[in-house]
Protein backbone atom coordinates (compact mmCIF):
# COMPACT_ATOMS: atom_id res chain seq x y z
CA UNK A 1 39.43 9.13 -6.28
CA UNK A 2 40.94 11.05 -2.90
CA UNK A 3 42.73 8.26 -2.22
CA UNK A 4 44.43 7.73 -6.11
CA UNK A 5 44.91 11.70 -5.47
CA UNK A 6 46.98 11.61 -2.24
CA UNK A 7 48.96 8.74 -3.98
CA UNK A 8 49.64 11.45 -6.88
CA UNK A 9 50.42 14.23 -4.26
CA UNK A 10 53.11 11.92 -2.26
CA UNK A 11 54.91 10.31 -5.32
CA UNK A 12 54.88 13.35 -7.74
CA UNK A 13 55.29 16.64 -5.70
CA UNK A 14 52.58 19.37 -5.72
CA UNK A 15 53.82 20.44 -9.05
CA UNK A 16 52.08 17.56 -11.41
CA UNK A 17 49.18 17.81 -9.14
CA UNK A 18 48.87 21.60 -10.72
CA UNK A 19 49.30 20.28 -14.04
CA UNK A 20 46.64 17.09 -13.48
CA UNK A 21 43.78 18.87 -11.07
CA UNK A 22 42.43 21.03 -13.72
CA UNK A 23 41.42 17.88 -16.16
CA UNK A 24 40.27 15.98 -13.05
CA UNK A 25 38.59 18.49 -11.57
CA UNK A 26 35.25 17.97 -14.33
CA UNK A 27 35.32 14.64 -13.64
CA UNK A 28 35.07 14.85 -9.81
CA UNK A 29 32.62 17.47 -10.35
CA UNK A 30 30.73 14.68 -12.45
CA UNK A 31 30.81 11.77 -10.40
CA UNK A 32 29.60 13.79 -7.37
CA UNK A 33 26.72 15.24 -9.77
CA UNK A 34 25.83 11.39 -11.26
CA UNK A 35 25.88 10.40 -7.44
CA UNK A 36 23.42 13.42 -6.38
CA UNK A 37 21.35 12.72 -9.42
CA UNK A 38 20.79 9.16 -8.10
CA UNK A 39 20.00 9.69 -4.59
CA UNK A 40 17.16 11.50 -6.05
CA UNK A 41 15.41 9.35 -8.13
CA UNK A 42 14.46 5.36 -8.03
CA UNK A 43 13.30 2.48 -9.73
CA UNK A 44 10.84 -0.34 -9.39
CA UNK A 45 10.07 -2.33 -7.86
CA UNK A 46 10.78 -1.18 -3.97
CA UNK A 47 12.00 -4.79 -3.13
CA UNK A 48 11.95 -8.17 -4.63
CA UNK A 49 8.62 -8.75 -3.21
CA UNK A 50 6.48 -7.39 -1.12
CA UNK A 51 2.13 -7.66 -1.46
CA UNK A 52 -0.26 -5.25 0.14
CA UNK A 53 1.83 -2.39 0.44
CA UNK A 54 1.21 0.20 3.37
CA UNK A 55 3.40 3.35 3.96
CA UNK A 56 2.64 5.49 7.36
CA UNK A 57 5.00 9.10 7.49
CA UNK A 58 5.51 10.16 10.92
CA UNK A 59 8.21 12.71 12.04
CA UNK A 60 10.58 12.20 9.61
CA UNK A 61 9.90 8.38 9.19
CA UNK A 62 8.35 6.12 6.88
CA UNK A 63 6.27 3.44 8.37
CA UNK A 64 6.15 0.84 5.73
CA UNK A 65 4.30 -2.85 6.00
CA UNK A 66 3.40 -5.52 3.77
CA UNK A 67 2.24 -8.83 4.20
CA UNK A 68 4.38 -11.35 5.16
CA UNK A 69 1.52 -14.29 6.38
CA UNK A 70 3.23 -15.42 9.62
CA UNK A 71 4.03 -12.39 11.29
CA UNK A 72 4.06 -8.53 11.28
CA UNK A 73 6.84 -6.17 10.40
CA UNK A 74 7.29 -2.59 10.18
CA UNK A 75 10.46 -1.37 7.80
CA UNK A 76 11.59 2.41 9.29
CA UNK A 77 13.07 4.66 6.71
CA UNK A 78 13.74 7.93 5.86
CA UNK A 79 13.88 7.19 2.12
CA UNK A 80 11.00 4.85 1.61
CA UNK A 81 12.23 3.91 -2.34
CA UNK A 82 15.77 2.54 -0.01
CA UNK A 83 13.40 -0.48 1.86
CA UNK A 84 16.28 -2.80 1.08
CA UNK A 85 18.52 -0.91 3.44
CA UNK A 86 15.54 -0.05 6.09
CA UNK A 87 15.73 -0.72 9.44
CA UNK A 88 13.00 -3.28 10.36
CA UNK A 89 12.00 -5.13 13.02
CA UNK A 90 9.12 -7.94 13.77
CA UNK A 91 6.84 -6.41 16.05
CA UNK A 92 4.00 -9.47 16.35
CA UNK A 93 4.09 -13.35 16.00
CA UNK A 94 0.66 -14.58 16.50
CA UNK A 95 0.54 -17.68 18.99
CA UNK A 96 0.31 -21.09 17.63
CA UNK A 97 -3.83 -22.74 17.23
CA UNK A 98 -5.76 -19.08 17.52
CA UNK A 99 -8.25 -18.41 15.14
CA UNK A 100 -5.69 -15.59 13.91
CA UNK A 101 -2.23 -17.58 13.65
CA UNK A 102 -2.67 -18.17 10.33
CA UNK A 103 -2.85 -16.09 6.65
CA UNK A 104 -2.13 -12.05 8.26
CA UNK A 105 -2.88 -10.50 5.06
CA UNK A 106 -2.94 -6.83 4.13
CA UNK A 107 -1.48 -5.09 7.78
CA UNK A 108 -1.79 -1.50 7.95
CA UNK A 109 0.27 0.62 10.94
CA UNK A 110 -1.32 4.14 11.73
CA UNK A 111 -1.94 6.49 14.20
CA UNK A 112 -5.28 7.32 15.57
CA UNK A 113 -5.84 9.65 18.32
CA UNK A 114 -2.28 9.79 19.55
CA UNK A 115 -1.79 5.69 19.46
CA UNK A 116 -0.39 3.32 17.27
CA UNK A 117 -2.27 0.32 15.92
CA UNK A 118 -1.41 -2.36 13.36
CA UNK A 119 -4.78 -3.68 11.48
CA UNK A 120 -4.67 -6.42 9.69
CA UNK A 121 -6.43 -10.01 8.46
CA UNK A 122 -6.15 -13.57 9.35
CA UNK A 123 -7.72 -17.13 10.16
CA UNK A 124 -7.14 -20.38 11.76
CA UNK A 125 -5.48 -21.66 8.04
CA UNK A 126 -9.27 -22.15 6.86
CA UNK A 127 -9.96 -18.97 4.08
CA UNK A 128 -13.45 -18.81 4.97
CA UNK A 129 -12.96 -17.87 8.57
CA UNK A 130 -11.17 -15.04 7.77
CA UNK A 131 -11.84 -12.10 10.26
CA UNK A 132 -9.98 -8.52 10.86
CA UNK A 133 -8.30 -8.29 14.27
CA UNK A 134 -5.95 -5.13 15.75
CA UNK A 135 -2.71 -4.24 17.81
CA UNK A 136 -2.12 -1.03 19.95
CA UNK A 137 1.07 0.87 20.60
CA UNK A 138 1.06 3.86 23.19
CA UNK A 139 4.43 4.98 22.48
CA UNK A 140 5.49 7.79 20.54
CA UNK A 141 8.07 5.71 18.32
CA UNK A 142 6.28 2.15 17.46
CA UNK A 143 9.44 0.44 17.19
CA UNK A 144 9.28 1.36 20.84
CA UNK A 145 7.98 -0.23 23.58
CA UNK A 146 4.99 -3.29 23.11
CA UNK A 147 1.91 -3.93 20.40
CA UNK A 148 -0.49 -5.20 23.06
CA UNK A 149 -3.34 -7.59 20.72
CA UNK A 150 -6.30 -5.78 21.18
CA UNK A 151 -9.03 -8.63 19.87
CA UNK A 152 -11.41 -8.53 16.98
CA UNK A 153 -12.75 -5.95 15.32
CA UNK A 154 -15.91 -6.66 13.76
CA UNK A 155 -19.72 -5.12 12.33
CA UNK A 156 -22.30 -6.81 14.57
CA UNK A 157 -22.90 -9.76 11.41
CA UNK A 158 -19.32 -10.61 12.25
CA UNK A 159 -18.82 -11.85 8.66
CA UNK A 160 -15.55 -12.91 6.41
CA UNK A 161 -13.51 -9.99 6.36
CA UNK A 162 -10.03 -8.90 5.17
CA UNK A 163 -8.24 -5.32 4.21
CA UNK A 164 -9.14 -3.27 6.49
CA UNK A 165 -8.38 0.63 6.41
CA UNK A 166 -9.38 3.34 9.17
CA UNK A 167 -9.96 6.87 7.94
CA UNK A 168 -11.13 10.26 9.91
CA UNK A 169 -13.84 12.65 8.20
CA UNK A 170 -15.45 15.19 9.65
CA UNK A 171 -14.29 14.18 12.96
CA UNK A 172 -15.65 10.50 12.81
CA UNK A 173 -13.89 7.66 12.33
CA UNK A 174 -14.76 5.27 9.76
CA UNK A 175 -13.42 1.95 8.58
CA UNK A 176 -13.96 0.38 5.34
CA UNK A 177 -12.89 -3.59 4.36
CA UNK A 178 -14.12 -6.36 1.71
CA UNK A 179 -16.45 -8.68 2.72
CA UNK A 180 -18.63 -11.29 1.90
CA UNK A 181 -22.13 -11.13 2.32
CA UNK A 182 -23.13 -14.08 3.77
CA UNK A 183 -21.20 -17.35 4.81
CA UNK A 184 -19.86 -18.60 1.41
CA UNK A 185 -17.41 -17.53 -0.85
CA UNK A 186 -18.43 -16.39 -4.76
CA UNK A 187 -18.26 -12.25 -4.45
CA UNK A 188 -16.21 -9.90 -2.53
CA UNK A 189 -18.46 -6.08 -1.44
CA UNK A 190 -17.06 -3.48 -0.33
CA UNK A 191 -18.55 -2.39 3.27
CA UNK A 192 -18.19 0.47 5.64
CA UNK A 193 -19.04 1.18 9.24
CA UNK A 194 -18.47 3.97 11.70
CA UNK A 195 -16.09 3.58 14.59
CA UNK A 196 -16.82 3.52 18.42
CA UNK A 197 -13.38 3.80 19.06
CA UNK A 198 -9.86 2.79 17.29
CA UNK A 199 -10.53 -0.78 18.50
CA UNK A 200 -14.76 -1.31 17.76
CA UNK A 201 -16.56 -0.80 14.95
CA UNK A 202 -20.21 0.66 16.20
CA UNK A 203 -23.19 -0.78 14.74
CA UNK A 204 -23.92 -2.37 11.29
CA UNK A 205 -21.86 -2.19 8.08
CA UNK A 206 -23.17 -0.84 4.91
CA UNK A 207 -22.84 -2.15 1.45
CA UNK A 208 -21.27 0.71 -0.76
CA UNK A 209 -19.81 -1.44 -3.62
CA UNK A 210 -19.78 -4.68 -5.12
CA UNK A 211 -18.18 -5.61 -8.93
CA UNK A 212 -20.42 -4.84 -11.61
CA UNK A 213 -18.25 -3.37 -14.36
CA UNK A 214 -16.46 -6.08 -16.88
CA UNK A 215 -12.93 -5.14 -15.33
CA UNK A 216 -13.94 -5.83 -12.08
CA UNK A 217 -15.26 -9.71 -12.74
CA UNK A 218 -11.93 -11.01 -14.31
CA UNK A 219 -12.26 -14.54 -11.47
CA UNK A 220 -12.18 -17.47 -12.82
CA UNK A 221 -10.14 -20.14 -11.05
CA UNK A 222 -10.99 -23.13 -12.59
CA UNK A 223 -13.84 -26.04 -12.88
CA UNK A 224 -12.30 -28.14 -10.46
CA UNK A 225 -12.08 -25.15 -7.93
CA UNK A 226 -14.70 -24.41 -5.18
CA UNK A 227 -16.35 -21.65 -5.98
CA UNK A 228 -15.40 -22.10 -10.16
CA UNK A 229 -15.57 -18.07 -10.15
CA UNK A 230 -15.04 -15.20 -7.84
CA UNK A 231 -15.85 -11.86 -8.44
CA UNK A 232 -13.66 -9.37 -6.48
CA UNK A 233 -13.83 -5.99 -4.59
CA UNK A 234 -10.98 -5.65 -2.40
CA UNK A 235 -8.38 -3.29 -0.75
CA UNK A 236 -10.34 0.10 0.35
CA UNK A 237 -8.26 2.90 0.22
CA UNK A 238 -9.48 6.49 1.22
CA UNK A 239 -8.09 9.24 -0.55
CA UNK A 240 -8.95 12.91 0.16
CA UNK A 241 -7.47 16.10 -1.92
CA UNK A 242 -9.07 19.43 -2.41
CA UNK A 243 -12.66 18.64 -0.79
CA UNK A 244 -12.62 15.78 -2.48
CA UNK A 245 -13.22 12.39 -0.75
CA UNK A 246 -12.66 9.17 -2.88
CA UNK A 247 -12.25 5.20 -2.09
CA UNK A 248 -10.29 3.09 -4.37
CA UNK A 249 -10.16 -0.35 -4.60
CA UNK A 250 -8.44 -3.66 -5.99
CA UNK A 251 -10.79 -5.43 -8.88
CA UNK A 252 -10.64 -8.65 -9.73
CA UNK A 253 -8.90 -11.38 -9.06
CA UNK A 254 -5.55 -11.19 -7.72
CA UNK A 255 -4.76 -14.81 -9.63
CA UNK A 256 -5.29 -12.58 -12.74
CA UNK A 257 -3.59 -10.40 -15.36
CA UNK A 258 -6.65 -8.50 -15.32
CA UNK A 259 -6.39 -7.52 -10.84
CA UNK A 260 -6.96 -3.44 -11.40
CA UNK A 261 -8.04 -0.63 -9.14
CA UNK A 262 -11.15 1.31 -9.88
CA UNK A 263 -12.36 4.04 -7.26
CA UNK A 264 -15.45 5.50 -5.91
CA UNK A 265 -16.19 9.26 -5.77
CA UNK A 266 -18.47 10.60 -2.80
CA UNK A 267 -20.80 12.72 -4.30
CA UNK A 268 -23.33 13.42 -1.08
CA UNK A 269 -24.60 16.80 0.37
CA UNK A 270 -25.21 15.34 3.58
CA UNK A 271 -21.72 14.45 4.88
CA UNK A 272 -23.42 11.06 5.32
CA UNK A 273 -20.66 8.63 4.31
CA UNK A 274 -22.80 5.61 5.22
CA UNK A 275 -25.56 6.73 2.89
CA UNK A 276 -24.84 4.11 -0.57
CA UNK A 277 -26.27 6.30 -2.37
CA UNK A 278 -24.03 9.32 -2.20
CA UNK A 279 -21.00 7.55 -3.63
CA UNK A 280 -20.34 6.82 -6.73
CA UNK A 281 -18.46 4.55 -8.95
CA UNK A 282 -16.37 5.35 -12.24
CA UNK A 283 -16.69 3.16 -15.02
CA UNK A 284 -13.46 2.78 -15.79
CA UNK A 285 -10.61 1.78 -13.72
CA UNK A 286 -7.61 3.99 -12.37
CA UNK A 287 -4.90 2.12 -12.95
CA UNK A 288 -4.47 -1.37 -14.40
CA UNK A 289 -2.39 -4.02 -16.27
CA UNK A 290 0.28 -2.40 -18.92
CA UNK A 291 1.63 -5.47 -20.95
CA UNK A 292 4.02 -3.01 -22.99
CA UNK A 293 5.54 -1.93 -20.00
CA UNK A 294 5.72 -5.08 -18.21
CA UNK A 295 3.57 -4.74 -15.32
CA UNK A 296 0.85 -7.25 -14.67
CA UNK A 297 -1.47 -7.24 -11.57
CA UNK A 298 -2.32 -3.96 -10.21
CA UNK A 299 -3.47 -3.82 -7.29
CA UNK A 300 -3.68 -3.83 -3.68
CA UNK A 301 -2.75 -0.03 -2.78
CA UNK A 302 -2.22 2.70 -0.23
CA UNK A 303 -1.60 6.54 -0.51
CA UNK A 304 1.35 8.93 1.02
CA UNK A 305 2.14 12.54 0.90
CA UNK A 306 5.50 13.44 -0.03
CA UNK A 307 6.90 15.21 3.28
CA UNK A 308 7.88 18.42 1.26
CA UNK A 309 5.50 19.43 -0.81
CA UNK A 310 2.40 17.35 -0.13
CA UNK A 311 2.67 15.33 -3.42
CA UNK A 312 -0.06 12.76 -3.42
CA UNK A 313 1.58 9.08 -4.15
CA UNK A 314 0.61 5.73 -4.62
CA UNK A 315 1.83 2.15 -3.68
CA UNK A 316 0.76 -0.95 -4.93
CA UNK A 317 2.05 -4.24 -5.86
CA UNK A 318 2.48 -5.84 -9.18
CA UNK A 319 4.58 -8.53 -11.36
CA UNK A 320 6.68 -8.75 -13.40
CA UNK A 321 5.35 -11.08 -15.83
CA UNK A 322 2.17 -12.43 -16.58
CA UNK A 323 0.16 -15.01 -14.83
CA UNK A 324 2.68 -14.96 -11.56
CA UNK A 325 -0.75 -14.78 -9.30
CA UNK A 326 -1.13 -14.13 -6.18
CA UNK A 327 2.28 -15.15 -4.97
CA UNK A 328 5.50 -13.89 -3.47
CA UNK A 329 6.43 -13.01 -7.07
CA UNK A 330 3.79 -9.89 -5.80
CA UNK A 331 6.81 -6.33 -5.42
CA UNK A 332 6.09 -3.09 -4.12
CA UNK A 333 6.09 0.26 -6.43
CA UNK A 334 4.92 3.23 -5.91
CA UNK A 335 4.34 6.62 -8.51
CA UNK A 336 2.78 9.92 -7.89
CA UNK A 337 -0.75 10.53 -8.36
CA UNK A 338 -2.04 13.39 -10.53
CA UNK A 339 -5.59 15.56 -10.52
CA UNK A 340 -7.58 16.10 -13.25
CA UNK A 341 -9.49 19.33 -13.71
CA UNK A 342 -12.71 17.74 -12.19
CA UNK A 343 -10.62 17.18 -8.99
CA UNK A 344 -10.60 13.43 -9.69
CA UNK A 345 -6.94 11.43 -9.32
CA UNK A 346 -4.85 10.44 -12.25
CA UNK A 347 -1.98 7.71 -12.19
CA UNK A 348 -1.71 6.57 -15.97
CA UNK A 349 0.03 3.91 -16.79
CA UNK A 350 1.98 1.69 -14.07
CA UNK A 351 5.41 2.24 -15.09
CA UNK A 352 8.17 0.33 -16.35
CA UNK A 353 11.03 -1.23 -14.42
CA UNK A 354 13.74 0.55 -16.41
CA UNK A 355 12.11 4.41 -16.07
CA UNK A 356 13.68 6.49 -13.64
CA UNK A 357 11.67 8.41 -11.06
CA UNK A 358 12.16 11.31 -9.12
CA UNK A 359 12.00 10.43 -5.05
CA UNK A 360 8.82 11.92 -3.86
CA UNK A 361 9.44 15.63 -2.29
């Protein structure tokens, strides 16, 4: 438009630019309102694909993983619904024949005590070795500097493990993951342990959840498959608001439709987060498949605060269309999460592709 403007000014004299600029005038006043209006809002999907979505803000930045099963890489953004134009960078190729080259699943970058560290999942290629290991960054900017491999990071049983998330409360440091409960593969729990330090877990884990509810035991993978069934608690997530301290978690199986987060409330007088008893679980999930919107599969979150306001927001993947699995087919999307009256969270529905959002403020 400035340039088809000048071209008017040169060719015509400043004369017919007084007679033109009042009828262009609304319509530059439009396009730069249209353009405003859409660097404020967004649409899912974030990218094409992306499972196991995990958003860090840190001065001014978004910190944004997902899992990419070879390797680990952080996207750095200002605008965390613009990932397609993020800066990003690989920070961690595990060496070949380790029992963690193979399957990184579900990484997680955050800071904890003034360092960076990447947690994440993986094996040797074989499932049922799985097992959660770390990576530390010192500097202040973690696309800085190196992510030295800190080791293991294991409950003293030192059984299958995957999606791993760190929290602080009251001053402790906790970690929560899904697990198996002994040596073979049929059910995923949901356990939790306190922290020695950012790298250790200390002591023994404790079972807080394991699927019970209808929605959470949607596993079958076939006759010919070994285990026929799996039932599934996955993904921890802690979420605190008002006083409130909840976990939510993926349901299911991910190779289903039916994959759904439900979320347990902790309900103790104690403070004792390791206590079972003190938490407990809704019967019905908080967010799940919506077939009229065309979202299938959802699952697999984390939660951000908008940098303005403090609006709580969730990501989590989903497809497209039903029965796409567990695959790459898996995108990123995130919404903002409401409270109810009772100080539990609200998401509703998983939205469609073609409704507009506002960016988080």
């Amino acid at each position: 438009m400035k340039k088809a403007l000048s071209r008017l000014k040169h060719k015509n004299g400043p004369n017919l630019l007084k007679k033109v600029l009042p009828f262009i005038q609304p319509l530059l006043l439009c396009c730069a309102l249209q353009g405003f209006a859409q660097s404020q809002t967004f649409q899912n999907p974030l990218l094409p694909s992306g499972p196991d979505p995990y958003s860090t803000y840190y001065k001014g930045y978004y910190y944004y993983m997902h899992s990419m099963q070879n390797r680990l890489v952080v996207w750095k953004t200002k605008n965390l619904a613009d990932l397609t134009h993020a800066e990003q960078r690989t920070v961690w190729t595990p060496p070949p024949n380790k029992a963690y080259s193979k399957e990184l699943w579900a990484p997680e970058i955050l800071r904890v005590n003034g360092h960076w560290y990447i947690y994440f999942a993986a094996d040797d290629g074989n499932n049922a070795k799985h097992r959660m290991y770390v990576l530390e960054n010192k500097n202040d900017d973690p696309f800085t500097g190196e992510w030295d491999f800190k080791g293991k990071i294991a409950a003293k049983t030192d059984k299958w493990a995957i999606d791993g998330d760190v929290f602080e409360y009251k001053k402790q440091w906790y970690m929560v993951w899904s697990g198996w409960e002994g040596d073979e593969n049929g059910q995923q729990n949901i356990y939790i342990a306190k922290m020695k330090n950012a790298t250790e877990i200390d002591g023994e884990r404790v079972l807080l959840a394991e699927p019970t509810f209808q929605w959470e035991t949607y596993g079958d993978l076939g006759a010919q498959s070994q285990p026929p069934h799996v039932n599934v608690n996955e993904g921890p997530q802690f979420l605190y608001h008002d006083g409130h301290l909840f976990l939510v978690f993926s349901a299911s199986g991910c190779w289903t439709d039916h994959y759904s987060l439900g979320f347990l409330e902790f309900k103790g007088q104690d403070d004792d987060l390791l206590r079972a008893e003190n938490w407990y679980k809704h019967p019905e999930p908080l967010l799940t498949q919506s077939p009229e919107n065309g979202v299938y599969g959802t699952g697999h979150n984390s939660f951000f605060k908008s940098p303005i306001s403090g609006e709580d927001w969730i990501l989590y993947h989903a497809n497209s269309n039903p029965a796409e699995g567990c695959g790459p087919k898996r995108s990123p999307r995130m919404q903002r999460v409401f409270w109810n009256a009772d100080g539990t969270p609200f998401i509703g529905k998983p939205v469609s592709e073609n409704t507009i959002l506002s960016l988080p403020n």
